[in-house]
Protein backbone atom coordinates (compact mmCIF):
# COMPACT_ATOMS: atom_id res chain seq x y z
CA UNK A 1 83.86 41.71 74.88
CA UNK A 2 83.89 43.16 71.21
CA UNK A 3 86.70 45.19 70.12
CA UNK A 4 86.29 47.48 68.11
CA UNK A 5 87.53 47.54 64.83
CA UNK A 6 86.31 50.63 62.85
CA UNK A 7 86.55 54.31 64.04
CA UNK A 8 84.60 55.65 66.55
CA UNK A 9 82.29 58.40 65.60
CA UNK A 10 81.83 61.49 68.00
CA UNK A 11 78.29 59.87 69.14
CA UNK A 12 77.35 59.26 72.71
CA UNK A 13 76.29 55.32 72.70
CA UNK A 14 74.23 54.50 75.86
CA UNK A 15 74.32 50.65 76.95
CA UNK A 16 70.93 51.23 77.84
CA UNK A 17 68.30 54.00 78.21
CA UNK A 18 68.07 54.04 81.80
CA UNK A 19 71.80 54.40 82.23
CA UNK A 20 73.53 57.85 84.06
CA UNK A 21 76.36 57.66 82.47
CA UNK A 22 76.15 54.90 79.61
CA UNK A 23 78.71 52.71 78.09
CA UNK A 24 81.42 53.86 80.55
CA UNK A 25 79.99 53.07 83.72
CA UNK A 26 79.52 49.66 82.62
CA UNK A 27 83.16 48.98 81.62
CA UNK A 28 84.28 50.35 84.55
CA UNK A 29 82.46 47.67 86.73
CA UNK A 30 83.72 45.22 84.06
CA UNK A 31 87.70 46.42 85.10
CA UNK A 32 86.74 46.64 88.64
CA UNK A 33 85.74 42.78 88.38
CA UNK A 34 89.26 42.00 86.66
CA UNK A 35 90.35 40.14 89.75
CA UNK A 36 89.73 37.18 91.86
CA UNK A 37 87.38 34.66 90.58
CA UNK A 38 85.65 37.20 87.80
CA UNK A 39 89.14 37.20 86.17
CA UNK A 40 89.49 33.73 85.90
CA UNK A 41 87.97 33.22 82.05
CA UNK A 42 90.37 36.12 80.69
CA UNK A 43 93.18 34.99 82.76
CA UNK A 44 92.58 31.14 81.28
CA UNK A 45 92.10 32.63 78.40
CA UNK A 46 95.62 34.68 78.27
CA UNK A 47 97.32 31.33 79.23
CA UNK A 48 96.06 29.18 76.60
CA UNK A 49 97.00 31.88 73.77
CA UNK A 50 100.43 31.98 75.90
CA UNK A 51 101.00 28.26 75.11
CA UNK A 52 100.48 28.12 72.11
CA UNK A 53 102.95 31.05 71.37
CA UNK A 54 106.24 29.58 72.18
CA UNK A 55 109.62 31.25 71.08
CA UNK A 56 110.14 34.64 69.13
CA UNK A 57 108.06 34.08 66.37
CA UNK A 58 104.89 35.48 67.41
CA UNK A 59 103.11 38.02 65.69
CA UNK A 60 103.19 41.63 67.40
CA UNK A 61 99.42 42.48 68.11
CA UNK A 62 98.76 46.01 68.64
CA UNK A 63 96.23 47.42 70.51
CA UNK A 64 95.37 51.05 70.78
CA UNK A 65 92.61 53.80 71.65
CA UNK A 66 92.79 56.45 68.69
CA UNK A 67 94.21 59.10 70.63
CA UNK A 68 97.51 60.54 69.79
CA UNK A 69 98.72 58.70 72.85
CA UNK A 70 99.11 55.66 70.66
CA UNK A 71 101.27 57.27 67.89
CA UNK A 72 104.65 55.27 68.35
CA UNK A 73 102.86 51.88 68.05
CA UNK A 74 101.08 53.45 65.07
CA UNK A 75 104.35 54.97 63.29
CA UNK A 76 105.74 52.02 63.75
CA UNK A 77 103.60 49.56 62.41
CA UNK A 78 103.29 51.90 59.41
CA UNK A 79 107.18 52.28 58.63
CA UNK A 80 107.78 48.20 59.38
CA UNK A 81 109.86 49.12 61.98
CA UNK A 82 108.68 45.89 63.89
CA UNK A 83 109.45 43.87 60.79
CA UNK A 84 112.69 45.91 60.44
CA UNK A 85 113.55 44.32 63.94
CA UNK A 86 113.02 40.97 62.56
CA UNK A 87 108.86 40.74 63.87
CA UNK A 88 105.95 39.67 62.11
CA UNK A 89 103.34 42.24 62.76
CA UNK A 90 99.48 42.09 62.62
CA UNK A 91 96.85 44.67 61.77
CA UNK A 92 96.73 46.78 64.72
CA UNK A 93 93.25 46.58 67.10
CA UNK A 94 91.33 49.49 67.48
CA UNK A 95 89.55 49.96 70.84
CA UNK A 96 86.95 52.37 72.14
CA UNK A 97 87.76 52.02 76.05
CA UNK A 98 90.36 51.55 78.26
CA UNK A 99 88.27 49.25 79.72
CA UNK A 100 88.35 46.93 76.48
CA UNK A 101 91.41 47.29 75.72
CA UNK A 102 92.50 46.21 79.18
CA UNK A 103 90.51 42.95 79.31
CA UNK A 104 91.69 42.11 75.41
CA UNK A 105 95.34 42.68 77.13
CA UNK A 106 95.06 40.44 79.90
CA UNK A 107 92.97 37.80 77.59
CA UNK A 108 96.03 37.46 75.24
CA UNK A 109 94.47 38.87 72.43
CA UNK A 110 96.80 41.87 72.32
CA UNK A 111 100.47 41.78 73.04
CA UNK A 112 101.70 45.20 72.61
CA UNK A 113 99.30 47.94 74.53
CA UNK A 114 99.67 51.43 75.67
CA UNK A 115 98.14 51.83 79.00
CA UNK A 116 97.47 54.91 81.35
CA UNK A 117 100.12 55.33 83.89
CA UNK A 118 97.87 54.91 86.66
CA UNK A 119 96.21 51.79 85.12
CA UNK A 120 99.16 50.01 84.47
CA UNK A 121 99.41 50.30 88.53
CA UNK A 122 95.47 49.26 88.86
CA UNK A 123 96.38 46.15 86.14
CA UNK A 124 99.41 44.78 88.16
CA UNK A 125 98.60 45.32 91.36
CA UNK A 126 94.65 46.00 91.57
CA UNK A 127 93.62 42.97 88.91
CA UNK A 128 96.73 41.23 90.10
CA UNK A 129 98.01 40.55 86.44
CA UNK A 130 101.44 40.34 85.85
CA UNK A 131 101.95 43.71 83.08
CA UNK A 132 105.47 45.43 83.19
CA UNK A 133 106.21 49.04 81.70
CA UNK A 134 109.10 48.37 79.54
CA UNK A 135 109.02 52.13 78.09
CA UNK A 136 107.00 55.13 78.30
CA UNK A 137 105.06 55.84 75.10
CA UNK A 138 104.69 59.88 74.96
CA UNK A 139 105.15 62.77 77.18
CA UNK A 140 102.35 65.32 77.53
CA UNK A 141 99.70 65.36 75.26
CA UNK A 142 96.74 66.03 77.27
CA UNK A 143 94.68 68.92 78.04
CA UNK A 144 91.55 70.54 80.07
CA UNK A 145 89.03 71.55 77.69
CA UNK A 146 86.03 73.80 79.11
CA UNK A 147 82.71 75.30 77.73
CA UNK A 148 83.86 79.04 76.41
CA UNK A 149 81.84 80.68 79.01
CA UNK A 150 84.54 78.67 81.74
CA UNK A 151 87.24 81.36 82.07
CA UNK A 152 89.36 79.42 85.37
CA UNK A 153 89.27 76.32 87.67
CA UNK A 154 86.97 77.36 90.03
CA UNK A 155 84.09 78.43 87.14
CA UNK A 156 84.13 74.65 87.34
CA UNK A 157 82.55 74.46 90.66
CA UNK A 158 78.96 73.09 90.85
CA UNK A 159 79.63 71.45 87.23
CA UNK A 160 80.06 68.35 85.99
CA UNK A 161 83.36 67.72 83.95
CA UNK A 162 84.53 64.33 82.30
CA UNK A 163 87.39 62.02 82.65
CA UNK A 164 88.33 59.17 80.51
CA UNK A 165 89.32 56.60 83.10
CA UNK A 166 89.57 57.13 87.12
CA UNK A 167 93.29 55.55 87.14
CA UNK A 168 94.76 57.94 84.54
CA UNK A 169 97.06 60.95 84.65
CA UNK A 170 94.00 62.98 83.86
CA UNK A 171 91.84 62.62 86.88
CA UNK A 172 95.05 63.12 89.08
CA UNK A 173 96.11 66.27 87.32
CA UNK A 174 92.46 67.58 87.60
CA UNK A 175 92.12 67.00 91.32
CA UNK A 176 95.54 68.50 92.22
CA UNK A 177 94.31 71.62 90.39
CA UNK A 178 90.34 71.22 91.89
CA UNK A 179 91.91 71.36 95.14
CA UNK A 180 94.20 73.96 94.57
CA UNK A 181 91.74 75.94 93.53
CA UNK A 182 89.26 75.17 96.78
CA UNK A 183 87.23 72.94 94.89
CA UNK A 184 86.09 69.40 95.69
CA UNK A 185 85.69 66.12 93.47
CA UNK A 186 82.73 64.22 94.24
CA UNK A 187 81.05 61.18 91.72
CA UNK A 188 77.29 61.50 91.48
CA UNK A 189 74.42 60.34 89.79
CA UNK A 190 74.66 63.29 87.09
CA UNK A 191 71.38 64.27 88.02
CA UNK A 192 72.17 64.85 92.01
CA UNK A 193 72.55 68.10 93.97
CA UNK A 194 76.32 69.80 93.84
CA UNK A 195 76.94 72.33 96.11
CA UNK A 196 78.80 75.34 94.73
CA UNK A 197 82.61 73.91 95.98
CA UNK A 198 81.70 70.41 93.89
CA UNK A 199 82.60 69.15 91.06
CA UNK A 200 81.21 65.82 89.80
CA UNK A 201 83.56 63.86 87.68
CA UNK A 202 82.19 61.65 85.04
CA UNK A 203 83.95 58.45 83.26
CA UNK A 204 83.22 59.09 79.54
CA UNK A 205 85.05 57.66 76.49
CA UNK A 206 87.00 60.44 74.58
CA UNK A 207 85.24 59.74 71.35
CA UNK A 208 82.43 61.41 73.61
CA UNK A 209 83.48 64.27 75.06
CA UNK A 210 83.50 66.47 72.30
CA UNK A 211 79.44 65.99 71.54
CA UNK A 212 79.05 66.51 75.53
CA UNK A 213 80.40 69.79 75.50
CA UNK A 214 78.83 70.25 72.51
CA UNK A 215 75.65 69.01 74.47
CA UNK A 216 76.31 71.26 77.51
CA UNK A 217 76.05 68.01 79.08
CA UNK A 218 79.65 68.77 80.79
CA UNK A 219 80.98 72.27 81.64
CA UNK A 220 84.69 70.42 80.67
CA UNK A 221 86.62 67.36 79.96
CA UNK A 222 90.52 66.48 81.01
CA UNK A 223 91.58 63.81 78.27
CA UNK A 224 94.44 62.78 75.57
CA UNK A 225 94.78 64.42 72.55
CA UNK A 226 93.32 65.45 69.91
CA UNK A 227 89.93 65.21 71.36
CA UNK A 228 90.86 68.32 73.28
CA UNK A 229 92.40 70.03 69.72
CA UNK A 230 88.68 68.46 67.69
CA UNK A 231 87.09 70.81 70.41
CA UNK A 232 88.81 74.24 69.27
CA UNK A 233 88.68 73.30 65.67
CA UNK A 234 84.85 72.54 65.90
CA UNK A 235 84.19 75.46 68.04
CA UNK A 236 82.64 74.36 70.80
CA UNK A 237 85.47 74.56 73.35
CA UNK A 238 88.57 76.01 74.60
CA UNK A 239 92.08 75.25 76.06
CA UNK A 240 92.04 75.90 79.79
CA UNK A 241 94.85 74.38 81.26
CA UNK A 242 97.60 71.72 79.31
CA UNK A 243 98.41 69.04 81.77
CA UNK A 244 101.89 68.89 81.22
CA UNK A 245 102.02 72.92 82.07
CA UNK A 246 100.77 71.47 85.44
CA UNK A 247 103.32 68.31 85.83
CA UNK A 248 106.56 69.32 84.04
CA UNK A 249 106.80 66.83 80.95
CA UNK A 250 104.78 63.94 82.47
CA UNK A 251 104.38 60.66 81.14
CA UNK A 252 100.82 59.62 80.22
CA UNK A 253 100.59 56.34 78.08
CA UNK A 254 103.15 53.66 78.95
CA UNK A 255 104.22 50.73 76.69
CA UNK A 256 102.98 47.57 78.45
CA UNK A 257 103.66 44.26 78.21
CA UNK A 258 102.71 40.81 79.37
CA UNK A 259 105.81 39.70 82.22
CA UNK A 260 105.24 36.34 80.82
CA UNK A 261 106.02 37.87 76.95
CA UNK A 262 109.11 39.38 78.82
CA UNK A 263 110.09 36.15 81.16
CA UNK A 264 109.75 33.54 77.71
CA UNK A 265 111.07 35.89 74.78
CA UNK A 266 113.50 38.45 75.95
CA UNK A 267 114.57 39.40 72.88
CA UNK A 268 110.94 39.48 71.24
CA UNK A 269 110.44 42.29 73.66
CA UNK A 270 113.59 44.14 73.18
CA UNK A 271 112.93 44.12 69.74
CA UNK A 272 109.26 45.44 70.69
CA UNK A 273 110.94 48.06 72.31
CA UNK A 274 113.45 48.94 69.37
CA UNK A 275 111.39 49.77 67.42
CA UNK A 276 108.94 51.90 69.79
CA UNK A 277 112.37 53.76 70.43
CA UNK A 278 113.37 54.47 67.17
CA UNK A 279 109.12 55.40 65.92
CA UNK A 280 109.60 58.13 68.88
CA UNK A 281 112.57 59.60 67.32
CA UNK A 282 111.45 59.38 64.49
CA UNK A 283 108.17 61.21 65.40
CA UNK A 284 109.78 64.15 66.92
CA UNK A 285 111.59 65.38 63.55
CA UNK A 286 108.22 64.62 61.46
CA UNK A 287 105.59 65.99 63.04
CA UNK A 288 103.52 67.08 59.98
CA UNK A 289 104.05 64.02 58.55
CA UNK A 290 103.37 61.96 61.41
CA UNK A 291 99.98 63.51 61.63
CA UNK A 292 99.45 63.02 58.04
CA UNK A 293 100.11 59.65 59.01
CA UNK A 294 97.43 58.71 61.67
CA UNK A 295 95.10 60.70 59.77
CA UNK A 296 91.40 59.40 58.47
CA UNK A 297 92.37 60.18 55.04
CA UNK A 298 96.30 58.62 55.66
CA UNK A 299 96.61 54.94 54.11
CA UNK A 300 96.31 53.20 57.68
CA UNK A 301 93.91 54.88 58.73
CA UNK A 302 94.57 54.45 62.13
CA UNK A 303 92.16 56.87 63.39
CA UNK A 304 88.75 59.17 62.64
CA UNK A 305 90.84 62.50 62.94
CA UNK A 306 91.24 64.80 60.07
CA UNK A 307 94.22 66.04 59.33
CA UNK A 308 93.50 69.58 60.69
CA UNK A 309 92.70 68.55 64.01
CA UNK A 310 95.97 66.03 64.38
CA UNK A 311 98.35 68.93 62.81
CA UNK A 312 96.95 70.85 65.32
CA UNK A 313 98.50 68.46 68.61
CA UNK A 314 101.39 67.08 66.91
CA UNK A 315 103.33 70.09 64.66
CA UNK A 316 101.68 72.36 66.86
CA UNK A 317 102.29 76.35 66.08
CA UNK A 318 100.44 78.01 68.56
CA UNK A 319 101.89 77.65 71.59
CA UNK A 320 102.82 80.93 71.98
CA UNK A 321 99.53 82.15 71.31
CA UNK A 322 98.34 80.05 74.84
CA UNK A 323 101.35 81.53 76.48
CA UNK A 324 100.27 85.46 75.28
CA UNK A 325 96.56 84.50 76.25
CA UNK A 326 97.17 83.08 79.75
CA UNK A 327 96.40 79.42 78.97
CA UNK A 328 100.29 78.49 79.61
CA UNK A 329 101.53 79.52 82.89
CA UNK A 330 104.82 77.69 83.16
CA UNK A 331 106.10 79.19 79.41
CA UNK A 332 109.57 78.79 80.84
CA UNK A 333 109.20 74.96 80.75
CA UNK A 334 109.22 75.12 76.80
CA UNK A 335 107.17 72.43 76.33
CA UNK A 336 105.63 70.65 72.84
CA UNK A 337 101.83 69.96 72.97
CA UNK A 338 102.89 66.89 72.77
CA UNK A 339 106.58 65.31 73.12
CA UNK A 340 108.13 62.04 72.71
CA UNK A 341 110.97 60.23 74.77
CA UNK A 342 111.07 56.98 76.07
CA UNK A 343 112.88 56.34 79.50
CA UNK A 344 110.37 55.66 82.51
CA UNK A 345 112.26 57.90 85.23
CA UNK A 346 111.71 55.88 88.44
CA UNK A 347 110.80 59.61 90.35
CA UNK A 348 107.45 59.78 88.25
CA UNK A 349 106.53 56.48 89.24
CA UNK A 350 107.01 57.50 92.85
CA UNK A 351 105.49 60.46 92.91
CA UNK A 352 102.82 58.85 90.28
CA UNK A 353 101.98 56.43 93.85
CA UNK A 354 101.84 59.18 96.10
CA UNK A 355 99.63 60.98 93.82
CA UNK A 356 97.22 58.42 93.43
CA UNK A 357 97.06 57.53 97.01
CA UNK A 358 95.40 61.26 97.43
CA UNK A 359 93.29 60.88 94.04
CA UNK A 360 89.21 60.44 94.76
CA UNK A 361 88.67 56.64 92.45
CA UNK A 362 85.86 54.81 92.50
CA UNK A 363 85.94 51.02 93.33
CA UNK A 364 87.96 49.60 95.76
CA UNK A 365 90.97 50.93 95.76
CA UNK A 366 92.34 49.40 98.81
CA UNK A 367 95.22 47.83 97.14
CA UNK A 368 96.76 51.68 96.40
CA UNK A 369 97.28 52.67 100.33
CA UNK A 370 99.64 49.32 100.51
CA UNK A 371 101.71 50.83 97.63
CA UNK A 372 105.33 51.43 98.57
CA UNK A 373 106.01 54.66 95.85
CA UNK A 374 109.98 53.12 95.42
CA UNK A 375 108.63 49.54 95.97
CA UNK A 376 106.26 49.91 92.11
CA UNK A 377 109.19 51.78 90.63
CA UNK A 378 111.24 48.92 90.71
CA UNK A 379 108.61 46.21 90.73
CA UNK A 380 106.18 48.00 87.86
CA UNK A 381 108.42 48.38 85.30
CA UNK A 382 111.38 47.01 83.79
CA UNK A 383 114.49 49.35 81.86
CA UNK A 384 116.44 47.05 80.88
CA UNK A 385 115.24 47.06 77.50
CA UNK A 386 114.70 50.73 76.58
CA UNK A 387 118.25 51.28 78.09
CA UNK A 388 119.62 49.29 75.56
CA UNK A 389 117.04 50.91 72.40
CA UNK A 390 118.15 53.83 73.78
CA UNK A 391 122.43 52.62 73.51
CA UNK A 392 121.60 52.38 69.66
CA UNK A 393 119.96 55.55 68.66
CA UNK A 394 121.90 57.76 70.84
CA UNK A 395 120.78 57.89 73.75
CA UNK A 396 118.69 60.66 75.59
CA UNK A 397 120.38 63.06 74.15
CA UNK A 398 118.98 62.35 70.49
CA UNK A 399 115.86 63.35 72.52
CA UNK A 400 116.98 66.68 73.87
CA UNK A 401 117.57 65.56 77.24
CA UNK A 402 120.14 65.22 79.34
CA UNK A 403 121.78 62.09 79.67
CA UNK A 404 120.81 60.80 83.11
CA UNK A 405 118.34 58.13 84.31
CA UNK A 406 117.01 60.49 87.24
CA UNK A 407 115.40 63.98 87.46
CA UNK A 408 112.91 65.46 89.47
CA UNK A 409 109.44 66.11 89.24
CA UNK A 410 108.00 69.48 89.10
CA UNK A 411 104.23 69.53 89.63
CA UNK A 412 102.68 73.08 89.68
CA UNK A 413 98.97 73.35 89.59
């Protein structure tokens, strides 16, 4: 494995020329293998950097895909709100794929990740390594982007359209609205036959989406932001549906940590989690300059977006233009493109299972028809923490929300 430590460009890399669908098809049978006797070296591996960690004093390692999904690790490594917490911090790891960033995870090179909802279910329970969800990391943030000659869902039929990861908010949300809309999701060779009711869903890095739309290589692409905001700005793209205007305020990227970091150094990871609380709040009431921030040209530069494109997603303006052209249906719900708040409400995990068990993946995906949806809500993650992050800053009300650990899910495709 070699993480990646400079910015991705917008290039399709192929791992080889006879590849269908290049680097990503590859890392996904590297994840699939994450269990059993294939795990063994990164699981060794995790162990040995384990013990020779011991105690509070270890160093919080970052590790993030340059999406806007990562932007409370980001803010707070920037503001030393880690090191206001009393943690040493290191340069944070830049990774292309989930799929890297998941075996650097579980190999102990990174202690501090943001993971897909569904993957953090496919980690624990499908790799069988022991990750908790301490917080959620965002809300929203996530759109469907589509070729400007796609004017609804089923224009999508008989296309191919990209995904970033097959356990991640974003294939679920697209195959709740494919089959709403009579449509079916199939994975192909991308050179196959589709029949007019198919849609072929491809596992593509976001750094590459943008170029493939560009490339008429995919009629569309369901993926974090602002890969779906580089689209509009460049021109070669439009919004056609925001995720979280199809599940109401949904969490995509979840703060993740080892249950061994948890189990040994308790307060190492409710200081973790302080400070993820308090970058949130933070975030929400400075939104331009968060964006400034994260950008290519900001002094971390945390990621390859210009500032245009990450103004765009995170002091976004224009959400009553989408509602005026269609793009919103649910304007009621008064949603941010993006929004930040940090309790994991145990109904989204459920309904997160239930989901999933209905969601085409490839690989085996045995493990997800044992899944007991209230079982993984209490098993999967672990409140304690953010509860108490939450006790110092206010609570959820400092997030506009009302001040109760339960709600329930509204899912409207």
């Amino acid at each position: 494995m070699n993480p990646q430590n400079q910015a991705p460009s917008y290039q399709h890399i192929c791992a080889s020329s006879s590849c269908d669908c290049g680097i990503s098809r590859r890392d996904w049978l590297r994840v699939t293998a994450l269990s059993g006797a294939a795990a063994a070296p990164l699981l060794r591996a995790g162990d040995a950097v384990a013990q020779t960690n011991k105690g509070d004093d270890v160093p919080v390692r970052i590790g993030y895909l340059p999406i806007t999904d990562a932007t409370p690790l980001l803010v707070a490594h920037s503001r030393k709100l880690f090191e206001a917490e009393g943690l040493r911090t290191e340069k944070p790891r830049l990774f292309r794929t989930w799929a890297q960033i998941i075996e650097a995870f579980v190999a102990g090179q990174v202690n501090v990740v943001h993971l897909l909802s569904p993957t953090t279910m496919f980690v624990r329970y499908g790799s069988q390594f022991a990750a908790k969800v301490v917080a959620w990391n965002h809300m929203n943030g996530s759109a469907l982007a589509v070729a400007r000659h796609i004017n609804s869902v089923k224009d999508l039929g008989g296309t191919q359209v990209a995904i970033p990861f097959w356990y991640s908010i974003h294939n679920v949300v697209l195959q709740q609205l494919l089959r709403a809309n009579g449509l079916k999701a199939v994975s192909r060779a991308r050179s196959g036959a589709l029949a007019a009711d198919e849609v072929n869903l491809v596992v593509m890095p976001p750094a590459e989406m943008v170029s493939a739309l560009a490339a008429k290589a995919v009629s569309g692409y369901i993926v974090a932001e602002p890969f779906v905001a580089a689209a509009e700005v460049a021109g070669v793209g439009k919004v056609l549906r925001f995720v979280g205007d199809v599940w109401q305020n949904h969490a995509c990227c979840l703060l993740t940590l080892a249950e061994r970091d948890i189990t040994e150094r308790p307060e190492w990871a409710q200081k973790v989690t302080n400070a993820m609380v308090k970058a949130q709040l933070w975030t929400r009431d400075n939104q331009l300059e968060t964006a400034k921030l994260l950008a290519s040209s900001g002094e971390g530069k945390y990621t390859p977006h210009g500032l245009p494109v990450l103004t765009k997603v995170l002091a976004a303006t224009e959400m009553a233009q989408y509602t005026r052209e269609g793009v919103i249906k649910h304007p009621q719900w008064n949603q941010r493109r993006i929004d930040f708040q940090p309790y994991p409400y145990p109904s989204y995990t459920e309904e997160l299972v239930k989901a999933l068990q209905v969601t085409h993946v490839e690989g085996n995906a045995a493990f997800l028809e044992k899944l007991d949806p209230k079982f993984v809500a209490r098993d999967l993650v672990d409140d304690r923490f953010v509860k108490a992050a939450l006790k110092q800053v206010g609570g959820l009300k400092a997030f506009g929300h009302a001040e109760s650990f339960t709600r329930k899910e509204i899912i409207a495709a």
